[in-house]
Protein backbone atom coordinates (compact mmCIF):
# COMPACT_ATOMS: atom_id res chain seq x y z
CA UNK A 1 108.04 59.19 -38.86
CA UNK A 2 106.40 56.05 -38.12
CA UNK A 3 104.25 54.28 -40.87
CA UNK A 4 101.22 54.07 -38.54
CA UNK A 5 101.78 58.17 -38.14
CA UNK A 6 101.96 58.64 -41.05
CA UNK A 7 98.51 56.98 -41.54
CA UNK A 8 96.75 59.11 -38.87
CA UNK A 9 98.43 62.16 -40.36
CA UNK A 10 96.69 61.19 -44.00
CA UNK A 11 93.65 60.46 -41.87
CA UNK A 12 93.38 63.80 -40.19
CA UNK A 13 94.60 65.52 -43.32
CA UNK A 14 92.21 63.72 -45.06
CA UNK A 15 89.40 64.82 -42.32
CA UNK A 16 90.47 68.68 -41.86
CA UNK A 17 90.48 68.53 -45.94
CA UNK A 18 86.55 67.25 -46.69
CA UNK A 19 85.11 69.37 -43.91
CA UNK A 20 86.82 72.46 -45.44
CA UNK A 21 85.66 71.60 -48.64
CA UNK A 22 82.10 70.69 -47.63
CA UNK A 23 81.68 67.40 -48.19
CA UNK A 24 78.11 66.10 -48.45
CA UNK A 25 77.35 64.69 -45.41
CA UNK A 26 74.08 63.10 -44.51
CA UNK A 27 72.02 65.71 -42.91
CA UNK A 28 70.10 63.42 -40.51
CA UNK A 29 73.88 62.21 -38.80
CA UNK A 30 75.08 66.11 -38.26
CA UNK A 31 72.04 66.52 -36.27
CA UNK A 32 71.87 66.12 -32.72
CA UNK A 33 69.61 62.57 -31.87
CA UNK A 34 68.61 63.35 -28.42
CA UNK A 35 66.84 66.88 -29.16
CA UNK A 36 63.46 65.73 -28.35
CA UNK A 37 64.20 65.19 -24.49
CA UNK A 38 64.68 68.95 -24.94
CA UNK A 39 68.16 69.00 -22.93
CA UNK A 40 70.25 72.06 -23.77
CA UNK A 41 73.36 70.54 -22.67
CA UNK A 42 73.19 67.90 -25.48
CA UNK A 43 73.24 70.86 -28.24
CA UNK A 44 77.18 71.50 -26.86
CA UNK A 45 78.30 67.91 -28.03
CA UNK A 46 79.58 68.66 -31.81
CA UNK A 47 77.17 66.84 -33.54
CA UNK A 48 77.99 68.11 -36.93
CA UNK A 49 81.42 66.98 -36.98
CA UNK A 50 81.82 63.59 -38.32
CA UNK A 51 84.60 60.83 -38.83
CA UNK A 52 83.20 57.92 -40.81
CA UNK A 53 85.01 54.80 -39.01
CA UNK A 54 85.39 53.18 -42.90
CA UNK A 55 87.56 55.70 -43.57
CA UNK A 56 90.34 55.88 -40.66
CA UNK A 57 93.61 54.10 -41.28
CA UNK A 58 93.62 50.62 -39.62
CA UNK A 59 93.36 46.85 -39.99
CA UNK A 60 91.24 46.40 -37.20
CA UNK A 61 87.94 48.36 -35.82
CA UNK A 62 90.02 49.24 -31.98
CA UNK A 63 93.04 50.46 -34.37
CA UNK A 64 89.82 52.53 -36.62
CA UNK A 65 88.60 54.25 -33.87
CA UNK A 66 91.57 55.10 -31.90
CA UNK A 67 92.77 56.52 -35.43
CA UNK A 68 89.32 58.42 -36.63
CA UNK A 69 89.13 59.57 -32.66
CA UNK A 70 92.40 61.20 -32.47
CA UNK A 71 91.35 63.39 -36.16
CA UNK A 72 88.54 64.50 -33.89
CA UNK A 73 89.98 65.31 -30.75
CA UNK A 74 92.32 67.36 -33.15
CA UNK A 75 89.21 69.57 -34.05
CA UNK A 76 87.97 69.96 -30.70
CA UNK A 77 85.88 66.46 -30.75
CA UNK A 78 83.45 65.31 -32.80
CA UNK A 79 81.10 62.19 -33.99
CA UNK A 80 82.82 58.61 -34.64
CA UNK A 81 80.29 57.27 -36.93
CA UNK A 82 80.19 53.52 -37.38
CA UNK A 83 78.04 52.67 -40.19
CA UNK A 84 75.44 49.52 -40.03
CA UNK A 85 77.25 46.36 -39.56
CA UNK A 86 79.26 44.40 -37.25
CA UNK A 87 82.37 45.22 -35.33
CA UNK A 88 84.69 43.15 -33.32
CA UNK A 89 86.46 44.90 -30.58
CA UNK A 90 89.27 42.95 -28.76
CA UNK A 91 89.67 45.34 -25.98
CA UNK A 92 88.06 48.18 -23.88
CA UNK A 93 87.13 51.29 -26.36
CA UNK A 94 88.62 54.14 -24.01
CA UNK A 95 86.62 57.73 -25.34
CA UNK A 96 88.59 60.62 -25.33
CA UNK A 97 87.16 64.25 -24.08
CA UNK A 98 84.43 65.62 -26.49
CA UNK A 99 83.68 62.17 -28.01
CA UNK A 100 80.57 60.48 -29.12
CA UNK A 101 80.29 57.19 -30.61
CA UNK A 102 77.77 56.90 -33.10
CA UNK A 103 75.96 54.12 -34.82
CA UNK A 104 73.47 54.12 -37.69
CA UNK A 105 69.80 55.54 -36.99
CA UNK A 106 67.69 52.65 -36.36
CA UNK A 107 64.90 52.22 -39.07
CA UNK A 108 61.30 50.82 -38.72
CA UNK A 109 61.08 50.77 -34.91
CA UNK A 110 62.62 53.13 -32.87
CA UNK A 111 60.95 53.08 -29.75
CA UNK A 112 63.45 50.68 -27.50
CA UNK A 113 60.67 49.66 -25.25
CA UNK A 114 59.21 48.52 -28.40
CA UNK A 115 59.94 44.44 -29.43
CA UNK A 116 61.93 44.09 -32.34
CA UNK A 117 63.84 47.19 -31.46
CA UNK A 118 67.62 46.30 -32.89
CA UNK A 119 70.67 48.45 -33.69
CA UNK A 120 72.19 48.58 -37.12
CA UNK A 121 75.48 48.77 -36.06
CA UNK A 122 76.60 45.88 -33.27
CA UNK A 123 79.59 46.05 -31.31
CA UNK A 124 80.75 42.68 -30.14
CA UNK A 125 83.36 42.73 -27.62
CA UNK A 126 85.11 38.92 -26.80
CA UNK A 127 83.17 36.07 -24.90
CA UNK A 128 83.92 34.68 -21.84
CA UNK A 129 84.79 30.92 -22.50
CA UNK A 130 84.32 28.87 -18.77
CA UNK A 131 86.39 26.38 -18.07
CA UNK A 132 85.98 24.54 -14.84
CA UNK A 133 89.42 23.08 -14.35
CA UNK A 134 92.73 24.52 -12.74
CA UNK A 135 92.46 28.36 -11.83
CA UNK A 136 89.42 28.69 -15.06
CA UNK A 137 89.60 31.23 -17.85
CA UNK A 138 91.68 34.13 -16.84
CA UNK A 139 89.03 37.28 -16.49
CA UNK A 140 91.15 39.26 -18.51
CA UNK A 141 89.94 37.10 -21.69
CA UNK A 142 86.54 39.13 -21.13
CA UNK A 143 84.59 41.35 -19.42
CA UNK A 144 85.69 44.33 -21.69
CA UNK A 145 83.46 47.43 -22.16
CA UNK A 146 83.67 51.35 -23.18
CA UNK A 147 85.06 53.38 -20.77
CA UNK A 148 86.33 57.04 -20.78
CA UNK A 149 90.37 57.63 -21.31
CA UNK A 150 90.17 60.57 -18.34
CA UNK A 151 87.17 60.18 -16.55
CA UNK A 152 87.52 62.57 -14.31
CA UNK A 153 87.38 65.57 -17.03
CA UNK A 154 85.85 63.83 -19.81
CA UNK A 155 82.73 65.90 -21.20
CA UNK A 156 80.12 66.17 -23.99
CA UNK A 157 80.45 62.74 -24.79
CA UNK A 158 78.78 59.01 -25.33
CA UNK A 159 77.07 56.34 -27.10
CA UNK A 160 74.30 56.32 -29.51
CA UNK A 161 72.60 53.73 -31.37
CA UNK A 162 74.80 50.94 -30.77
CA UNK A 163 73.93 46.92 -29.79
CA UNK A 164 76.39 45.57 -27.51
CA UNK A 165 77.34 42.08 -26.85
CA UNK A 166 79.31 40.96 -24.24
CA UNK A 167 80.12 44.55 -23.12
CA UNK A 168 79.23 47.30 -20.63
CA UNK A 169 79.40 50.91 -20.49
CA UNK A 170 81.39 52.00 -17.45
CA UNK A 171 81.73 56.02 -17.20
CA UNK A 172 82.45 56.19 -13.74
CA UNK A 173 85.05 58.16 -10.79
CA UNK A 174 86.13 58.58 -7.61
CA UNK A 175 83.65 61.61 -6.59
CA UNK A 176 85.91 63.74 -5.11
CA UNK A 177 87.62 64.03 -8.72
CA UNK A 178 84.56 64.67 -10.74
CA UNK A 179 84.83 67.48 -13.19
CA UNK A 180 83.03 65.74 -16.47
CA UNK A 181 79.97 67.16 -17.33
CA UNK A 182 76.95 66.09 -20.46
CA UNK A 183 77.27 62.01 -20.70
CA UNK A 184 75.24 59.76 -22.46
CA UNK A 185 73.91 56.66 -23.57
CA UNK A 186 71.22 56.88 -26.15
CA UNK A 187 69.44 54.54 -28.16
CA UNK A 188 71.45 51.49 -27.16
CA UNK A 189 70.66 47.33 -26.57
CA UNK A 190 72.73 45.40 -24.24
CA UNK A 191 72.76 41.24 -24.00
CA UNK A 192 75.34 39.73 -21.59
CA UNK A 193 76.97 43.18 -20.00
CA UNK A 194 77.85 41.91 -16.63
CA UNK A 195 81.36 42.28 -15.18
CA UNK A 196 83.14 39.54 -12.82
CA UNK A 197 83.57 40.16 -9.02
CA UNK A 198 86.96 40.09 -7.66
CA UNK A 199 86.59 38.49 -4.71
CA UNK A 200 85.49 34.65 -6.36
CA UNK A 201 86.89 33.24 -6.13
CA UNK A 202 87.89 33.43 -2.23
CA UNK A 203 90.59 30.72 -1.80
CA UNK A 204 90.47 30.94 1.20
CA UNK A 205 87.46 29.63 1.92
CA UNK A 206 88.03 26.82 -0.05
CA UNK A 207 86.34 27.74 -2.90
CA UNK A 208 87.44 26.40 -6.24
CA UNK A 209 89.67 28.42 -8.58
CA UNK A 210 87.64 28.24 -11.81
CA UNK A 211 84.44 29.67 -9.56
CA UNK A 212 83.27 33.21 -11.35
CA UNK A 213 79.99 34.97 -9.74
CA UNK A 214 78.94 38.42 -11.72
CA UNK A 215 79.59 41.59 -10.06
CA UNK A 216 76.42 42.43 -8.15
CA UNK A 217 76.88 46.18 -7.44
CA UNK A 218 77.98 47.32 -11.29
CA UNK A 219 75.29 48.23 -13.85
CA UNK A 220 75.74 47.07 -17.39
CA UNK A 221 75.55 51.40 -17.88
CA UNK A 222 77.54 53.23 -14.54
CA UNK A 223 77.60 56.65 -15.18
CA UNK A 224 79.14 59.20 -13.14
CA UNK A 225 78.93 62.91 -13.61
CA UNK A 226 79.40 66.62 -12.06
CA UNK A 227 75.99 68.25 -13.75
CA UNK A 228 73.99 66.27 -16.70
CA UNK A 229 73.41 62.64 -17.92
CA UNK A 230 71.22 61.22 -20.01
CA UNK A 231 70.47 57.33 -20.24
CA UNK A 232 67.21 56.94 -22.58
CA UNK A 233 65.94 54.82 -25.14
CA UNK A 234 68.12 52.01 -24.29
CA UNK A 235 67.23 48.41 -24.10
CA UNK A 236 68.61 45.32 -22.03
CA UNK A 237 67.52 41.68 -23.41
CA UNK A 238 68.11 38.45 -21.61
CA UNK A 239 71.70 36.62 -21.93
CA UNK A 240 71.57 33.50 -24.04
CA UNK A 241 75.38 32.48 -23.01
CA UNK A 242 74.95 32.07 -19.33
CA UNK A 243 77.01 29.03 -18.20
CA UNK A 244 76.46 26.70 -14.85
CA UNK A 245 79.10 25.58 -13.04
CA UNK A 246 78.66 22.38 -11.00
CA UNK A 247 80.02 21.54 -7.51
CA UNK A 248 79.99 25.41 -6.77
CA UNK A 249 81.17 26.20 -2.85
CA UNK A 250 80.02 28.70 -0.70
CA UNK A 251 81.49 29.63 2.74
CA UNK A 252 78.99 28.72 5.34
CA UNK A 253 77.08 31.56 7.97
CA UNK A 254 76.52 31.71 11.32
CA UNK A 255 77.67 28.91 13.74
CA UNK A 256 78.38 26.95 10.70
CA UNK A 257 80.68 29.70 9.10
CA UNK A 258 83.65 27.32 9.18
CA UNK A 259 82.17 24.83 7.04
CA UNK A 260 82.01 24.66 3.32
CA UNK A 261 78.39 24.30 1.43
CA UNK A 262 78.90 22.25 -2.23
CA UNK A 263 76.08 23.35 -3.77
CA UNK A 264 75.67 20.03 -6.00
CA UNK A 265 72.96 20.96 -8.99
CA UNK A 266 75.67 24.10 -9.49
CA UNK A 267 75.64 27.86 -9.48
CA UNK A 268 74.61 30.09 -12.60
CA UNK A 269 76.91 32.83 -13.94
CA UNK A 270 73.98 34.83 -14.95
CA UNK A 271 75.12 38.09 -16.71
CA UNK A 272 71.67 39.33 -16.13
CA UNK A 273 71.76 39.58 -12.21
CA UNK A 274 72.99 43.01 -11.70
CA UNK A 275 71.85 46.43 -12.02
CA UNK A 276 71.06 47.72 -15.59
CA UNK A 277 71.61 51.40 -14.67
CA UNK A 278 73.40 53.55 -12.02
CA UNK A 279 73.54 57.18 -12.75
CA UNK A 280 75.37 58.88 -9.95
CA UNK A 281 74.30 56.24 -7.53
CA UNK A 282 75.66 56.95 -3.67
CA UNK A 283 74.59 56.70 -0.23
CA UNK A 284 74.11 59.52 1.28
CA UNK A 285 72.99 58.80 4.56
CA UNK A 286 74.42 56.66 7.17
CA UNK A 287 72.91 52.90 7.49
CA UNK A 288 73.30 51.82 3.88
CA UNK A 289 71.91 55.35 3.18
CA UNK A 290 68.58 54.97 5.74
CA UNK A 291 69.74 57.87 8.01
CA UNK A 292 69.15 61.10 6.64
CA UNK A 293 72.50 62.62 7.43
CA UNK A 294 73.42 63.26 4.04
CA UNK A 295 73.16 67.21 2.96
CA UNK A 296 74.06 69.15 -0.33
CA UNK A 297 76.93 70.38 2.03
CA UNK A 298 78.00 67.33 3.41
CA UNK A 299 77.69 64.66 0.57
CA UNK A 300 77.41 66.98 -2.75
CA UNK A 301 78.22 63.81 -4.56
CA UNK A 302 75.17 62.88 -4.14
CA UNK A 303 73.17 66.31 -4.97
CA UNK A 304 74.25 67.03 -8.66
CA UNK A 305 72.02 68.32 -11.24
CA UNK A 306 70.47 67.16 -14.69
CA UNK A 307 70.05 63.44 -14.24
CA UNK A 308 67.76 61.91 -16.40
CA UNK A 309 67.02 58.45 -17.28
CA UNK A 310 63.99 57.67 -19.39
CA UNK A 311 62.03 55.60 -21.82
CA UNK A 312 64.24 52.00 -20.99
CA UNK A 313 63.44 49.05 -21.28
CA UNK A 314 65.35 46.63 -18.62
CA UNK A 315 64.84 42.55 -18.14
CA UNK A 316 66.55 41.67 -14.78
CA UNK A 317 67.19 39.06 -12.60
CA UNK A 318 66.91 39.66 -9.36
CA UNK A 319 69.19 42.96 -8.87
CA UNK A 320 67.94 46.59 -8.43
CA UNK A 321 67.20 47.53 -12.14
CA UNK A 322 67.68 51.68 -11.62
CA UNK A 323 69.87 53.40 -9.36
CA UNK A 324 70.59 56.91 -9.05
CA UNK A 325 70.74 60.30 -6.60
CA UNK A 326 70.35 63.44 -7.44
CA UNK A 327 68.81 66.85 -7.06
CA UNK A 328 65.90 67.29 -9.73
CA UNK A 329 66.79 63.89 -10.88
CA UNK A 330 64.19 62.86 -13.51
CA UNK A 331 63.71 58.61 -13.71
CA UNK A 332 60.18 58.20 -15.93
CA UNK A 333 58.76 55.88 -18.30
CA UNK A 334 61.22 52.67 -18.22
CA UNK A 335 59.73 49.41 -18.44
CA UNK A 336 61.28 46.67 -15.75
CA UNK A 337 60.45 42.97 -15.71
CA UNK A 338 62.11 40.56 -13.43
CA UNK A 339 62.72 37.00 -13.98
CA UNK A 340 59.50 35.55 -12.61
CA UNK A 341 59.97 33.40 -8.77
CA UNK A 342 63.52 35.80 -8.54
CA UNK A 343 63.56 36.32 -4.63
């Protein structure tokens, strides 16, 4: 056996061991966070079981959790709770079925619409660094996120009480494989969650290889679902890191589409200039979703149950902040300001 089995094996051991025995356990982290929306789906997530991340095998917090997450997922699912502090992820956290991440229960205010509303426990996931020479910094570098490990089944599962830097929450699928059910993202703050979009840059029209422009269409929190989400008490702040890049190109429109446009004063990479949520977002209709040709029998994607987003607070710039179908679909209470003179 491998010495890194043999670690998860003492973890797991070490897991099935204190729960059998009872271990004290704060009371206030068995409980299930999100009872005052009054959602019964959220009392099937396993609230009471709890791995504390300081004590999975590992030298690093992605080794931790893929360590304290597999104990869990051994017992049906489960809690990872990450204690206040600050942890430095290299690469995308990928959540298993019946898995919640967990950080510690904020303290003084609570309210994310509320200013001065801050996390204990920050995830940082690894800054883009620009470069605007040669082909730029590889995306790859970046851009990095939580995602789920099999989204098409993955249920009773999330994030709670977490700040994020420099990463998104992405819990999306093709519709026509949806089977997850009861996701999501509680109690959360978000600075500099944009993605990068694939096609800058276009070589083709001449644009320069180290060009980056964020991904317009993906919210910092995409969420996908069969029946039930819940995205509340979350909070997006402006980006502090966004970077201008000089000389930018853009292909030109119209009769002129064959020319090239420097823009000369340079183009923003502004992480803030995308959606902040999209909870089963999809046109339904034809014409961008105008015509109403879209039916429960016809686009059922677009028709599922318990969606409800709540209580957010969002800072944009210039994207739609909320998107989201849905039959019964509850949106109520968030608090959206723009970037003032954003057309």
């Amino acid at each position: 056996m491998k010495k890194n089995q043999i670690h998860i094996l003492v973890a797991l051991l070490s897991f099935i061991g204190a729960n059998a025995m009872g271990a004290v356990v704060d009371a206030g982290l068995k409980s299930n966070p999100v009872k005052g929306y009054q959602l019964k789906w959220t009392d099937e997530i396993r609230w009471s079981q709890v791995f504390n991340i300081k004590d999975a095998p590992g030298d690093t917090p992605d080794e931790q959790f893929r360590a304290a997450q597999k104990a869990l997922v051994a017992q049906g699912g489960g809690v990872v709770y990450f204690p206040a502090g600050v942890y430095h992820f290299t690469d995308t956290i990928l959540l298993d079925d019946g898995i919640v991440i967990r950080g510690a229960d904020p303290q003084g205010v609570t309210d994310a619409k509320t200013e001065g509303y801050a996390p204990a426990t920050r995830f940082e996931f690894p800054r883009y660094q620009p470069t605007f020479t040669g082909n730029g910094t590889p995306n790859e570098t970046a851009f990095k996120g939580i995602h789920l490990a099999d989204p098409g089944k993955a249920s009773n599962g999330g994030v709670v009480n977490v700040a994020i830097n420099h990463g998104h929450i992405y819990f999306g699928r093709d519709h026509a494989n949806e089977r997850g059910v009861n996701r999501l993202v509680y109690g959360c703050v978000f600075q500099h969650a944009a993605l990068v979009e694939e096609r800058v840059p276009n070589l083709d029209v001449g644009q320069h290889p180290w060009q980056r422009f964020p991904k317009w269409h993906q919210a910092a929190v995409d969420i996908r679902t069969l029946e039930n989400a819940l995205v509340a008490n979350n909070r997006f702040i402006p980006a502090t890191d966004n970077f201008l890049m000089e000389g930018y190109i853009l292909p030109g429109r119209g009769k002129d589409k064959d020319k090239k446009i420097t823009i000369e004063p340079g183009v923003w990479f502004d992480y803030d200039n995308r959606p902040a949520i999209s909870v089963n977002e999809y046109g339904i209709g034809g014409g961008g979703g105008a015509d109403p040709k879209g039916t429960p029998e016809t686009h059922p994607h677009g028709f599922r149950k318990g969606i409800v987003i709540r209580d957010n607070s969002i800072y944009s710039t210039g994207r739609s902040a909320i998107g989201f179908t849905g039959d019964g679909a509850v949106c109520a209470d968030n608090v959206i300001r723009f970037k003032p003179d954003v057309l």
